[in-house]
C-alpha atoms as a PDB file:
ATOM      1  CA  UNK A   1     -84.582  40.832  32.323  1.00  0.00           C
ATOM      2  CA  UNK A   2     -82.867  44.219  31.684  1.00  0.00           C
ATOM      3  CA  UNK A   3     -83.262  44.082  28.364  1.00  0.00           C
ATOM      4  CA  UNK A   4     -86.838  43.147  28.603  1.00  0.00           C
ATOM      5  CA  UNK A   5     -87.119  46.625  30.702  1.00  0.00           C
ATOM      6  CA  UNK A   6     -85.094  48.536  27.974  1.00  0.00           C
ATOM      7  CA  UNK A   7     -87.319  47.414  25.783  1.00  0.00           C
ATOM      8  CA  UNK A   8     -90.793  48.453  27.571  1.00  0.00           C
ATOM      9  CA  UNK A   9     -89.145  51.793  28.790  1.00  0.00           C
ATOM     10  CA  UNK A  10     -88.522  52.150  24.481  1.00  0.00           C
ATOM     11  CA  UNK A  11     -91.740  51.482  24.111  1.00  0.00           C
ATOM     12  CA  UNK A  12     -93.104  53.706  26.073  1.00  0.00           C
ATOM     13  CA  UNK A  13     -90.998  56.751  25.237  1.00  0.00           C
ATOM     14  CA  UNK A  14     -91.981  55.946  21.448  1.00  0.00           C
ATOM     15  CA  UNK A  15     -95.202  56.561  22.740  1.00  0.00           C
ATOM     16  CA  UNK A  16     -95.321  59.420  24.248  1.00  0.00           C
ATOM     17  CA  UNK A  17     -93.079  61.293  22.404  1.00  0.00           C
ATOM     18  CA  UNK A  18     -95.916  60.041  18.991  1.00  0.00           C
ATOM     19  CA  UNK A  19     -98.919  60.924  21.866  1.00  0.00           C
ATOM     20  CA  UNK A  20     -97.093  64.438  21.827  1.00  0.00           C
ATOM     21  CA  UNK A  21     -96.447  65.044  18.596  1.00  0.00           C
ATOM     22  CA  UNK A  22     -99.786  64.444  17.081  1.00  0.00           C
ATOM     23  CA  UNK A  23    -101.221  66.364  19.958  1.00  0.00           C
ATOM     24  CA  UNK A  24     -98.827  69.117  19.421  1.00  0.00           C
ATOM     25  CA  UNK A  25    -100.075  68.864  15.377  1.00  0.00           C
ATOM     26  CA  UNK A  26    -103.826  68.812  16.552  1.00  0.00           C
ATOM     27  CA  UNK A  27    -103.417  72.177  19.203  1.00  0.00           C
ATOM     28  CA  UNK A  28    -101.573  74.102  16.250  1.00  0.00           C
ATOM     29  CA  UNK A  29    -104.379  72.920  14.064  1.00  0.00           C
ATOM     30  CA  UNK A  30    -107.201  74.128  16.384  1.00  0.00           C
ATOM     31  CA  UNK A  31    -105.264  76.804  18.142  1.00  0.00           C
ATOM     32  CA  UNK A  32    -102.922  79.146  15.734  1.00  0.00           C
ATOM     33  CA  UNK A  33    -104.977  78.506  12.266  1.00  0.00           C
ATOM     34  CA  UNK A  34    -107.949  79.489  14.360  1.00  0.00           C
ATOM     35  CA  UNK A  35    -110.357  76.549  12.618  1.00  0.00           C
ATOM     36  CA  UNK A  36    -112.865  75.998  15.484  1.00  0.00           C
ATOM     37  CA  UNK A  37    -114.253  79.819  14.894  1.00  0.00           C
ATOM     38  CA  UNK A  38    -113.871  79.452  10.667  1.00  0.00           C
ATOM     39  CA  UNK A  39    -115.916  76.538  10.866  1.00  0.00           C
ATOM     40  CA  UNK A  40    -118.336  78.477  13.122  1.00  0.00           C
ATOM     41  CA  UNK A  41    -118.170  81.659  11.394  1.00  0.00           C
ATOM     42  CA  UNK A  42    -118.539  79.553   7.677  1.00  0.00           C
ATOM     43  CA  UNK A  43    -121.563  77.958   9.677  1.00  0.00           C
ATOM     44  CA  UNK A  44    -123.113  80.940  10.432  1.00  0.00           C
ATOM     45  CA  UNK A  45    -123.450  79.543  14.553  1.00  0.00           C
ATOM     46  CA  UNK A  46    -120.820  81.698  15.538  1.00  0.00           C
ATOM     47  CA  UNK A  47    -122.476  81.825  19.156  1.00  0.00           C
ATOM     48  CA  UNK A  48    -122.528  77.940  19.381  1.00  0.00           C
ATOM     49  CA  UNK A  49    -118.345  77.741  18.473  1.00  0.00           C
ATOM     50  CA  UNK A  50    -118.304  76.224  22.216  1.00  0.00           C
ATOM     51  CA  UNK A  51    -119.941  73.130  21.767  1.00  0.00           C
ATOM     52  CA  UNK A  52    -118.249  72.885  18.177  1.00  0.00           C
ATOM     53  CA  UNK A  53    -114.678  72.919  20.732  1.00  0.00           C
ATOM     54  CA  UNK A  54    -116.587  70.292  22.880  1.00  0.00           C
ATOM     55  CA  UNK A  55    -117.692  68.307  20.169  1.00  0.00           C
ATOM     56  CA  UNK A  56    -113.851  68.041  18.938  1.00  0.00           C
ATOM     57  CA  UNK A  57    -112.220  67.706  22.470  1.00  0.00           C
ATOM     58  CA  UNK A  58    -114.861  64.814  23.403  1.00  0.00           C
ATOM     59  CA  UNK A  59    -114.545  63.068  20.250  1.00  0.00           C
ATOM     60  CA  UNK A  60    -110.581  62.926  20.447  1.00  0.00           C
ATOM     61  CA  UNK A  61    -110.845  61.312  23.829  1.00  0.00           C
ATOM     62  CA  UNK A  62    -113.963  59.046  23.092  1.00  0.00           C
ATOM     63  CA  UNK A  63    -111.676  57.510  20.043  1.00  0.00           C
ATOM     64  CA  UNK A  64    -108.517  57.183  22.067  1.00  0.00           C
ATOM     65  CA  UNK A  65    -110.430  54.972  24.447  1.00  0.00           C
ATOM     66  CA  UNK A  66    -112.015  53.213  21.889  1.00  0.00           C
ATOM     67  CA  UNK A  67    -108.945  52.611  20.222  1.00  0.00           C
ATOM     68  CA  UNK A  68    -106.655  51.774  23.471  1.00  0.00           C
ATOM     69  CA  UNK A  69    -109.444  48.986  25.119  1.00  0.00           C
ATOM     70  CA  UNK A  70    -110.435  48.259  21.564  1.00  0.00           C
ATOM     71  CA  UNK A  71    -114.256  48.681  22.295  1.00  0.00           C
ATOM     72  CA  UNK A  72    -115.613  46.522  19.362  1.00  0.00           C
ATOM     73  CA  UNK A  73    -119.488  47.197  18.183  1.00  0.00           C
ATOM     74  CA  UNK A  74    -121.290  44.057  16.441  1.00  0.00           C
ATOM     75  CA  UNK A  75    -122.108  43.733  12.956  1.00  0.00           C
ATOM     76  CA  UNK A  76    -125.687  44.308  13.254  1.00  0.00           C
ATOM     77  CA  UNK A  77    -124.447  47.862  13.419  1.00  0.00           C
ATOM     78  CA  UNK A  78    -123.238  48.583   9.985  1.00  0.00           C
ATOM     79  CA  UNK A  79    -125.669  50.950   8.890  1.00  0.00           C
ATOM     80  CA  UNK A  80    -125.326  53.051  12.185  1.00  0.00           C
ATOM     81  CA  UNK A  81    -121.642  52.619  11.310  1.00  0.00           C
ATOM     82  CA  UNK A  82    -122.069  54.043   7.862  1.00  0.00           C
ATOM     83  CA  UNK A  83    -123.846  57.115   9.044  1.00  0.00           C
ATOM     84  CA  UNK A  84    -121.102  57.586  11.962  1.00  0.00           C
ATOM     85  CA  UNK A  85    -118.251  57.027   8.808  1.00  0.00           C
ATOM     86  CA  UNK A  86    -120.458  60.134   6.735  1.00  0.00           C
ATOM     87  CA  UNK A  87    -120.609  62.403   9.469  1.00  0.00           C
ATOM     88  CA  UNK A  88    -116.967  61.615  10.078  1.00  0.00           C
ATOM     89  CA  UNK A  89    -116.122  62.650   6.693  1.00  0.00           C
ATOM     90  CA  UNK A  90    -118.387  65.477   6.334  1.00  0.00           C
ATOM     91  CA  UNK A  91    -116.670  66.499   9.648  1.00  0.00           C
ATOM     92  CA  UNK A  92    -112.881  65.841   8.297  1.00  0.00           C
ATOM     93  CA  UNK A  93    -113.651  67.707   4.691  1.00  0.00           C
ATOM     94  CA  UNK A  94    -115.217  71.121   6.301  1.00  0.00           C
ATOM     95  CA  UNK A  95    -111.873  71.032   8.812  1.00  0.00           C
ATOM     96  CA  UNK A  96    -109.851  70.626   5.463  1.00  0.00           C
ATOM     97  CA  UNK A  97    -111.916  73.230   3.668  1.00  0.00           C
ATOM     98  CA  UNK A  98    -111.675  75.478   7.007  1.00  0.00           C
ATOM     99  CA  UNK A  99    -107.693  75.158   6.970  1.00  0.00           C
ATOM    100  CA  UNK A 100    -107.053  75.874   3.202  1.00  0.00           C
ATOM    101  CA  UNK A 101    -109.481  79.054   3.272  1.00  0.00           C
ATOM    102  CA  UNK A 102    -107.262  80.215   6.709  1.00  0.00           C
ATOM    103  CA  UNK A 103    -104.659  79.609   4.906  1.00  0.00           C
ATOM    104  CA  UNK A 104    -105.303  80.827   1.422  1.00  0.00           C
ATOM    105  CA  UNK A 105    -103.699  77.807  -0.122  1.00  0.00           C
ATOM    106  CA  UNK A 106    -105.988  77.309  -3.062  1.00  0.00           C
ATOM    107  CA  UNK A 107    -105.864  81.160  -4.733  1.00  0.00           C
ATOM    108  CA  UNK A 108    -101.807  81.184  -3.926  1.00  0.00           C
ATOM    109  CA  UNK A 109    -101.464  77.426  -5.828  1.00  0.00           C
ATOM    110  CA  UNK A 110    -103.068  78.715  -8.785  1.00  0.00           C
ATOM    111  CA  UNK A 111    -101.672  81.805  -9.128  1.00  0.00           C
ATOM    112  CA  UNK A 112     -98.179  80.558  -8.732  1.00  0.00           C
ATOM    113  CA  UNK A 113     -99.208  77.833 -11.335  1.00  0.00           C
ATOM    114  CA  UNK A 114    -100.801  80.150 -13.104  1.00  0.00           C
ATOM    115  CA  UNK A 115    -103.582  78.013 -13.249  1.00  0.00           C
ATOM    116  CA  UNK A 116    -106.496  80.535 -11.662  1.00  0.00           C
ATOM    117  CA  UNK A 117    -108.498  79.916 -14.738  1.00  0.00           C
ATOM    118  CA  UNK A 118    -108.353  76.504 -14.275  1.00  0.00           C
ATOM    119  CA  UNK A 119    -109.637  76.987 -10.070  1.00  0.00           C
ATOM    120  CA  UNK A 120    -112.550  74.927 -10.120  1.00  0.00           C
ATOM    121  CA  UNK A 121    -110.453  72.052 -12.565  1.00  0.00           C
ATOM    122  CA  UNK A 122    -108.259  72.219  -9.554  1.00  0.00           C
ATOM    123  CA  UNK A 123    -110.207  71.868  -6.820  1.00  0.00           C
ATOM    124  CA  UNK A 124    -112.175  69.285  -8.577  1.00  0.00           C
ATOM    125  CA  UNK A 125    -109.249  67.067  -9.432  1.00  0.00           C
ATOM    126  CA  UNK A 126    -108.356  67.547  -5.472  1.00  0.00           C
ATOM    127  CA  UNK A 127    -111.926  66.253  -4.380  1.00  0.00           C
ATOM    128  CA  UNK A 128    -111.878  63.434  -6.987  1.00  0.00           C
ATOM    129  CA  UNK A 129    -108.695  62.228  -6.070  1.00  0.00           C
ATOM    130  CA  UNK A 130    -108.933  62.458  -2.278  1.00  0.00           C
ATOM    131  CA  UNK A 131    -112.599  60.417  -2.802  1.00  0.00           C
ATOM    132  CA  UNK A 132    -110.212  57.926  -5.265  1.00  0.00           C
ATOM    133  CA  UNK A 133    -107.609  57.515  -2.620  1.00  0.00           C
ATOM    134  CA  UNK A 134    -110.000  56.454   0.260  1.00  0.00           C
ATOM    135  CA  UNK A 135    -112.480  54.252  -2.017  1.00  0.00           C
ATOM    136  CA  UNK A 136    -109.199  52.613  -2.654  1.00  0.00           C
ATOM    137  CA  UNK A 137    -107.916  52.488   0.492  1.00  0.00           C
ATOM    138  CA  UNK A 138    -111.325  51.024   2.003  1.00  0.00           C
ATOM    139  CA  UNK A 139    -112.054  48.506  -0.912  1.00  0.00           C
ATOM    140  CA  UNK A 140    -108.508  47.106  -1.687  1.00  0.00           C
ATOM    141  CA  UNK A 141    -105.658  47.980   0.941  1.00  0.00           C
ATOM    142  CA  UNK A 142    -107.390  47.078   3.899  1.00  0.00           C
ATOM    143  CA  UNK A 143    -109.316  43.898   2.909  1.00  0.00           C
END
């Protein structure tokens, strides 16, 4: 019986000490790199950075219900699936684009590598593998 307990109160300390350090990851993401207002500025919808926030804030807690009462849609809703899966990762590249352009990784990589002639190699070989890495993780890893 105690142990049982022990085990639950693990559990749940596991939990929220994961809960707060992805949240903690996602605030310093948003918050000090400033990406909500690059993405806006880069948009050119500067004035509209509020529902870009909104859009972000309700999308976090929409999934983490979904994923907590595993809400399941039906198959007849594959293709609306596969345009919620583009705009997802149309959505997830422009926040990785936003952060390396904050954070100047791209000229500081090449010039340490002294590969700036070889920029748009690099960031080529980045896309390619990144698109690589999730074709393979959707077609072979998860099936």
């Amino acid at each position: 019986m105690i142990i049982e307990w022990l085990g639950k109160l693990w559990l749940i300390m596991l939990g929220l000490s994961g809960g707060i350090a992805v949240g903690s990851g996602m605030v310093a993401l948003l918050v000090v790199f400033d990406l909500i207002p690059r993405l806006a500025q880069l948009a050119r919808a500067y004035h509209k950075s509020a529902w870009f926030e909104t859009a972000v804030i309700a999308g976090s807690v929409y999934w983490s219900f979904a994923d907590f009462l595993n809400w399941r849609l039906p198959a007849s809703f594959s293709t609306f699936l596969a345009g919620i899966g583009l705009l997802d990762g149309i959505f997830v590249g422009m926040l990785a684009a936003a952060l390396t352009e904050v954070m100047n990784v791209l000229p500081i990589l090449a010039k340490r590598m002294r590969l700036a002639n070889y920029l748009v190699a690099l960031v080529m070989a980045m896309v390619l593998g990144k698109i690589a890495g999730s074709l393979f993780d959707w077609l072979v890893f998860q099936w």
